[in-house]
N, C-alpha and C. Protein backbone atom coordinates (compact mmCIF):
# COMPACT_ATOMS: atom_id res chain seq x y z
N UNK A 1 104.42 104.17 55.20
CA UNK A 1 105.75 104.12 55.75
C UNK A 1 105.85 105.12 56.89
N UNK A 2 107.05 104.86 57.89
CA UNK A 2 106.59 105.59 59.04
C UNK A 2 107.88 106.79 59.18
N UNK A 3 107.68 107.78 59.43
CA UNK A 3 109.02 108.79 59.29
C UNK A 3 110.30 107.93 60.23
N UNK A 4 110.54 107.05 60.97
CA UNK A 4 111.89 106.10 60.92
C UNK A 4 112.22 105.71 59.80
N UNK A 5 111.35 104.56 59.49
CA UNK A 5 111.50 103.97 57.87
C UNK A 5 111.76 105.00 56.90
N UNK A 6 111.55 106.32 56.77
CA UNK A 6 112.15 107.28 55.85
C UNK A 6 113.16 107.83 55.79
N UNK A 7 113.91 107.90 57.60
CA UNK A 7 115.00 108.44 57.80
C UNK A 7 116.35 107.63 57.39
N UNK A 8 115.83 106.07 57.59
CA UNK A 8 116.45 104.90 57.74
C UNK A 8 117.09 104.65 56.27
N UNK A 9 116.07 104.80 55.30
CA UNK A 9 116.50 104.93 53.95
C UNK A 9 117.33 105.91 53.48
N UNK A 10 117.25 107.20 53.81
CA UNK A 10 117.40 108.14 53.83
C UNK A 10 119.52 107.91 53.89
N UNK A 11 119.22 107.53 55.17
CA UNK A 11 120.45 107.43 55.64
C UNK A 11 121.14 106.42 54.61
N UNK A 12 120.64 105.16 55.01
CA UNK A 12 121.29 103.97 54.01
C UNK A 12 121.67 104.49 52.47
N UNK A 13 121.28 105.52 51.63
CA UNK A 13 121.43 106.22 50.40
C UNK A 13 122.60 106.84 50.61
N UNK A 14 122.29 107.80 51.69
CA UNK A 14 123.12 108.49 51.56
C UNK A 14 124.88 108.20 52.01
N UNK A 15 124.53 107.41 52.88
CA UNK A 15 125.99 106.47 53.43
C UNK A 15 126.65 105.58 51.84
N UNK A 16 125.71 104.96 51.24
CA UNK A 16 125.98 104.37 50.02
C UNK A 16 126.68 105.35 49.32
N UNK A 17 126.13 106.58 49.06
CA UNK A 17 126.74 107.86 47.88
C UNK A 17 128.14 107.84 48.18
N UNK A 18 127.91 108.14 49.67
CA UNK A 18 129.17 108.73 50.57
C UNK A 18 130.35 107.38 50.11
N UNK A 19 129.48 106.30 50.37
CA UNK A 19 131.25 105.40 49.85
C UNK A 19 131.26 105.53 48.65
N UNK A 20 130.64 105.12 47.61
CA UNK A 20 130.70 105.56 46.21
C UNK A 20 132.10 106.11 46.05
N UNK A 21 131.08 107.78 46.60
CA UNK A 21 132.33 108.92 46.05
C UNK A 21 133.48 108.71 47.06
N UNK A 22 133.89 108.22 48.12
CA UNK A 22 135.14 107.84 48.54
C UNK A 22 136.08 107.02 48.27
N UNK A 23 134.96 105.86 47.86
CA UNK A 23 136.36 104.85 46.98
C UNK A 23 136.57 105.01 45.61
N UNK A 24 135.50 105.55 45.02
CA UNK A 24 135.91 106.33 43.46
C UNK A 24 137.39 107.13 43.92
N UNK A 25 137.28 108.03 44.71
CA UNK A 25 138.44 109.46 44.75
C UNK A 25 139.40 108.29 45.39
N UNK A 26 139.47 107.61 46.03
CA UNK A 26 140.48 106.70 46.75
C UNK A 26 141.21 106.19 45.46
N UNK A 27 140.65 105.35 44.74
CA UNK A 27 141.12 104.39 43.13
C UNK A 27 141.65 105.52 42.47
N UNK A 28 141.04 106.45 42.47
CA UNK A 28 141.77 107.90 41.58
C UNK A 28 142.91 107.91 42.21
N UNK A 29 143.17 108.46 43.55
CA UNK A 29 144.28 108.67 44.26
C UNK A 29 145.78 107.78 44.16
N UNK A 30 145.27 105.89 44.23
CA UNK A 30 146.07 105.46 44.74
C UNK A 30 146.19 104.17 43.06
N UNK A 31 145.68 105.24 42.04
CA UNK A 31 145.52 104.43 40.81
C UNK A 31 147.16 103.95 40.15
N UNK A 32 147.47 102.78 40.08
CA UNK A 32 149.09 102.78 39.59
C UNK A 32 149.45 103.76 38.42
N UNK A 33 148.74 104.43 37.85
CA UNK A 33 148.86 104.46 36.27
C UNK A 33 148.91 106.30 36.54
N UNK A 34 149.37 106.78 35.92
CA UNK A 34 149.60 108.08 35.52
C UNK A 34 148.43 108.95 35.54
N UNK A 35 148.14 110.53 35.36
CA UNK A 35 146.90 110.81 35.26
C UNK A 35 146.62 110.71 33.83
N UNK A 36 147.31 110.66 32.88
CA UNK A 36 147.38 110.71 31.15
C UNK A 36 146.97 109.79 30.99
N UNK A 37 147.82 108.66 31.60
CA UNK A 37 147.42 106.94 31.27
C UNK A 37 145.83 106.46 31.80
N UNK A 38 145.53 107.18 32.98
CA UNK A 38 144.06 106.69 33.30
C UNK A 38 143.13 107.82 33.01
N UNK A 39 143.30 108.79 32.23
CA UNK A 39 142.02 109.29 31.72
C UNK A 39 142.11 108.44 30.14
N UNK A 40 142.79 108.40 29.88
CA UNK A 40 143.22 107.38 28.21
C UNK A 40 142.15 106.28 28.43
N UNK A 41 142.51 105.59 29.86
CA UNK A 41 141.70 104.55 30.01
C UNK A 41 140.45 104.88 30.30
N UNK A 42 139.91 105.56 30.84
CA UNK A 42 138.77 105.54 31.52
C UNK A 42 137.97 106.33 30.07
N UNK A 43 138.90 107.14 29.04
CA UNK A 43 137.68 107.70 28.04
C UNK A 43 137.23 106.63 27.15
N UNK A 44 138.35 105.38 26.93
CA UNK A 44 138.14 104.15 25.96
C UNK A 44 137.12 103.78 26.86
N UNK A 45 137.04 103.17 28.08
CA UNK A 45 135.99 102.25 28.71
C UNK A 45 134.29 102.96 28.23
N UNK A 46 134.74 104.16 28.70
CA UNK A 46 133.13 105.19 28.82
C UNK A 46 132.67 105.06 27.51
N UNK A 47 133.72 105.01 26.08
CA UNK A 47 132.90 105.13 25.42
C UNK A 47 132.97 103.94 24.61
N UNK A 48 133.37 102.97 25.22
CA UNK A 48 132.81 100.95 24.55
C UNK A 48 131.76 100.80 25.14
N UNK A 49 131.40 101.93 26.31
CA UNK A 49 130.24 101.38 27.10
C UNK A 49 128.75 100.87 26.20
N UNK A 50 128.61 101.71 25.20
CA UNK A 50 127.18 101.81 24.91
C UNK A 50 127.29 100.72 23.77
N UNK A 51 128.43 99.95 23.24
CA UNK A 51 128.43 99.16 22.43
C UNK A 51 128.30 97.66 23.33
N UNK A 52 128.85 97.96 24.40
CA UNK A 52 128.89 96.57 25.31
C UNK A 52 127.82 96.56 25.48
N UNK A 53 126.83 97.21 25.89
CA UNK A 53 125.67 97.66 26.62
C UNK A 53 124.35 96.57 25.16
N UNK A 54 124.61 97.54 24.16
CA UNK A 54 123.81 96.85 23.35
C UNK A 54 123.97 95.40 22.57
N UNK A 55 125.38 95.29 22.92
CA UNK A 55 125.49 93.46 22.67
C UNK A 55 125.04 92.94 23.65
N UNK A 56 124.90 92.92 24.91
CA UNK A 56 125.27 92.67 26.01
C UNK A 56 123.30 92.54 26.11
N UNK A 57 122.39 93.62 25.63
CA UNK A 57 121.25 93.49 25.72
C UNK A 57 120.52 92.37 24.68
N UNK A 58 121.17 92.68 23.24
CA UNK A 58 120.88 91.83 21.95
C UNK A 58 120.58 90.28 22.70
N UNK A 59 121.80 90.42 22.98
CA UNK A 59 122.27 88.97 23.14
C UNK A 59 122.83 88.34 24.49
N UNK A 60 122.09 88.50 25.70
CA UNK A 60 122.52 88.44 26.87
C UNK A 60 122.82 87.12 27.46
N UNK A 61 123.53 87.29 28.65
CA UNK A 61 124.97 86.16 29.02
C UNK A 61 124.07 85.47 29.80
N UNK A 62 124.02 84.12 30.07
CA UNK A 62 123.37 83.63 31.29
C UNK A 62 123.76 84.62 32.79
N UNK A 63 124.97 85.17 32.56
CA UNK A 63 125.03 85.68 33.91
C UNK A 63 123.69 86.74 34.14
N UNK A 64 124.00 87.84 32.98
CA UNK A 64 123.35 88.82 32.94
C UNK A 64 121.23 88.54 33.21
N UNK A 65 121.26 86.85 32.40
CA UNK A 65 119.79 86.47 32.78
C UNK A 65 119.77 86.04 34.30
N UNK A 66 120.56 85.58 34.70
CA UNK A 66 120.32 85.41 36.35
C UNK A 66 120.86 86.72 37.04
N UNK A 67 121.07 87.42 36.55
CA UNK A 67 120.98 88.57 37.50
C UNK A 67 119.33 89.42 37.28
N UNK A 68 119.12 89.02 35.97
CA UNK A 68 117.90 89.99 36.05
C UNK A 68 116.57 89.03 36.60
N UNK A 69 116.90 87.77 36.50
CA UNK A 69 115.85 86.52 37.24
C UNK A 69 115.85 87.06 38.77
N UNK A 70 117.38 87.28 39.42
CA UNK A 70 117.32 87.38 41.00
C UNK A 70 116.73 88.97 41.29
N UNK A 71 117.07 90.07 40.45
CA UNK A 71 116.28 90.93 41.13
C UNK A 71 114.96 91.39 40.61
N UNK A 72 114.51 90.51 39.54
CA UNK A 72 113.43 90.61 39.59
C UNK A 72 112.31 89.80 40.90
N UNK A 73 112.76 88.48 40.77
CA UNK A 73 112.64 87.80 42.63
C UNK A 73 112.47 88.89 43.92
N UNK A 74 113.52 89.85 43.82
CA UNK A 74 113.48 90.13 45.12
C UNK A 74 112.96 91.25 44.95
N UNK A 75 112.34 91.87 44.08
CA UNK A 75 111.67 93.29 43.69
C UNK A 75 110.44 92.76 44.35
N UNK A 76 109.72 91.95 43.78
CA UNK A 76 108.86 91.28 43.79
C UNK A 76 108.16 90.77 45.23
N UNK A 77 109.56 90.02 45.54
CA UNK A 77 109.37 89.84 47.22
C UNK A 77 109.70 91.28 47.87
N UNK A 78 109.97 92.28 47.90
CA UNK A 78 110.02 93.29 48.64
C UNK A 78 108.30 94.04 48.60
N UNK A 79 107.86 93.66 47.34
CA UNK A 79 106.44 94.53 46.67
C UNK A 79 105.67 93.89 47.69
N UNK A 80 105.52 92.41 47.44
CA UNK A 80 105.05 91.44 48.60
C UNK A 80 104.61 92.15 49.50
N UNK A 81 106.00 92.09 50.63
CA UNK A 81 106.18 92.26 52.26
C UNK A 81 105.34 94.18 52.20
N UNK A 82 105.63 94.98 51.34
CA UNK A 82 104.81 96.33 51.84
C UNK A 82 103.37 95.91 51.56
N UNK A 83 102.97 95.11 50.70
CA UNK A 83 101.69 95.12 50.23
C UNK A 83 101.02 94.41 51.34
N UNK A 84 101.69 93.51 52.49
CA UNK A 84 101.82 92.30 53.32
C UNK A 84 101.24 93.86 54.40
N UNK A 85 102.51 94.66 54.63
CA UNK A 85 102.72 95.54 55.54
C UNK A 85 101.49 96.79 55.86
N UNK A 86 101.32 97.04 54.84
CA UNK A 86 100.27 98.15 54.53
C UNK A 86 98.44 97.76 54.70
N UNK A 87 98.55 96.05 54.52
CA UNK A 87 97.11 95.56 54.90
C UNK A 87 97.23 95.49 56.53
N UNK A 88 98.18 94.69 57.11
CA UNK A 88 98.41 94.76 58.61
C UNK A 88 98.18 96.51 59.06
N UNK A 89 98.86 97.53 58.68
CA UNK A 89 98.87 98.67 59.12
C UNK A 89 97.24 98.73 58.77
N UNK A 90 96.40 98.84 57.92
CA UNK A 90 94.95 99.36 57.87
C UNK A 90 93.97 98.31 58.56
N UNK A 91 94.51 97.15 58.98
CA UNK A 91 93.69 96.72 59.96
C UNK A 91 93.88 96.87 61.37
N UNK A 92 94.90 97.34 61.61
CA UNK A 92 95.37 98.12 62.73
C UNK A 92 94.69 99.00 63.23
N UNK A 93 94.58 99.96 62.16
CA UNK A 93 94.01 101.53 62.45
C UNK A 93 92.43 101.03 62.61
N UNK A 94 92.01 100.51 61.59
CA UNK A 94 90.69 99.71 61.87
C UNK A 94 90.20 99.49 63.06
N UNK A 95 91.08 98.60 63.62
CA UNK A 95 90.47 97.75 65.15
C UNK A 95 90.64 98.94 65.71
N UNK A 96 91.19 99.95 65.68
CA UNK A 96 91.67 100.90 66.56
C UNK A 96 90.58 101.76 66.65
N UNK A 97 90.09 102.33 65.24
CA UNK A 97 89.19 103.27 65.12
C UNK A 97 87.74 102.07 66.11
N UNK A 98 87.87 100.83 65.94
CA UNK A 98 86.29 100.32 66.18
C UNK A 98 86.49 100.34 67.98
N UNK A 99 87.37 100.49 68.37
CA UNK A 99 87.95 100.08 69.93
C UNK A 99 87.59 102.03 70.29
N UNK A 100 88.47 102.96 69.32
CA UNK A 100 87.41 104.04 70.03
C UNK A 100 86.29 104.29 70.07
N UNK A 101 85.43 103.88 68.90
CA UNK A 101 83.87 104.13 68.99
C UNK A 101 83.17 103.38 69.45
N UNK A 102 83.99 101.82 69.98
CA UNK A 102 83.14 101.65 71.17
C UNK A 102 82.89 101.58 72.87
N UNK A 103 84.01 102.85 72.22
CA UNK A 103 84.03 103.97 73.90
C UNK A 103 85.39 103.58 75.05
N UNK A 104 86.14 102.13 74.33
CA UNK A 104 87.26 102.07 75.55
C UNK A 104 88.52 102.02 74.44
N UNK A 105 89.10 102.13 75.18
CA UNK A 105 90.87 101.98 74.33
C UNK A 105 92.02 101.91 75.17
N UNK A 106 92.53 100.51 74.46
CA UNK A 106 93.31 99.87 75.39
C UNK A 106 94.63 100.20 75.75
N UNK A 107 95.04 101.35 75.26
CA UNK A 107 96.28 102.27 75.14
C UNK A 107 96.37 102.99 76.88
């Protein structure tokens, strides 16, 4: 990977966090419900979580199987395209290294 491609990610993460935590504090801010009434809510949700979680694994929804069908797909196709990327890059350097040792270079 090339230090663009690192910055690029880099960035894209961190812009992601950045909305995260802005529209989290935004929904806090502009939440209809009281602060009593939505921590009430939000401690019930947090803690059905781990019961939803394990029905939800037991016994999963077609949705939940096509979501894990599509990103397993595109994991897959992303593994692809670097594995695609990384042979192009070493035959690169290749021709490159054989183009200096045989004394010209087309740069």
């Amino acid at each position: 990977m090339s230090r663009e491609s690192d910055d690029g990610i880099f960035a894209f993460l961190a812009g992601m966090a950045l909305g995260m935590l802005g529209g989290g504090l935004m929904g806090i801010l502009f939440a209809p419900k009281s602060g009593d009434e939505l921590r009430a809510d939000t401690n019930a949700f947090v803690r059905s979580l781990p019961g939803r979680v394990n029905e939800e694994l037991s016994n999963p929804s077609t949705k939940t199987r096509e979501f894990i069908e599509r990103t397993k797909y595109s994991i897959e196709n992303q593994v692809g395209k670097v594995k695609k990327d990384r042979a192009a890059d070493r035959m690169a350097k290749a021709k490159h290294a054989e183009e200096l040792a045989g004394g010209y270079d087309l740069n």
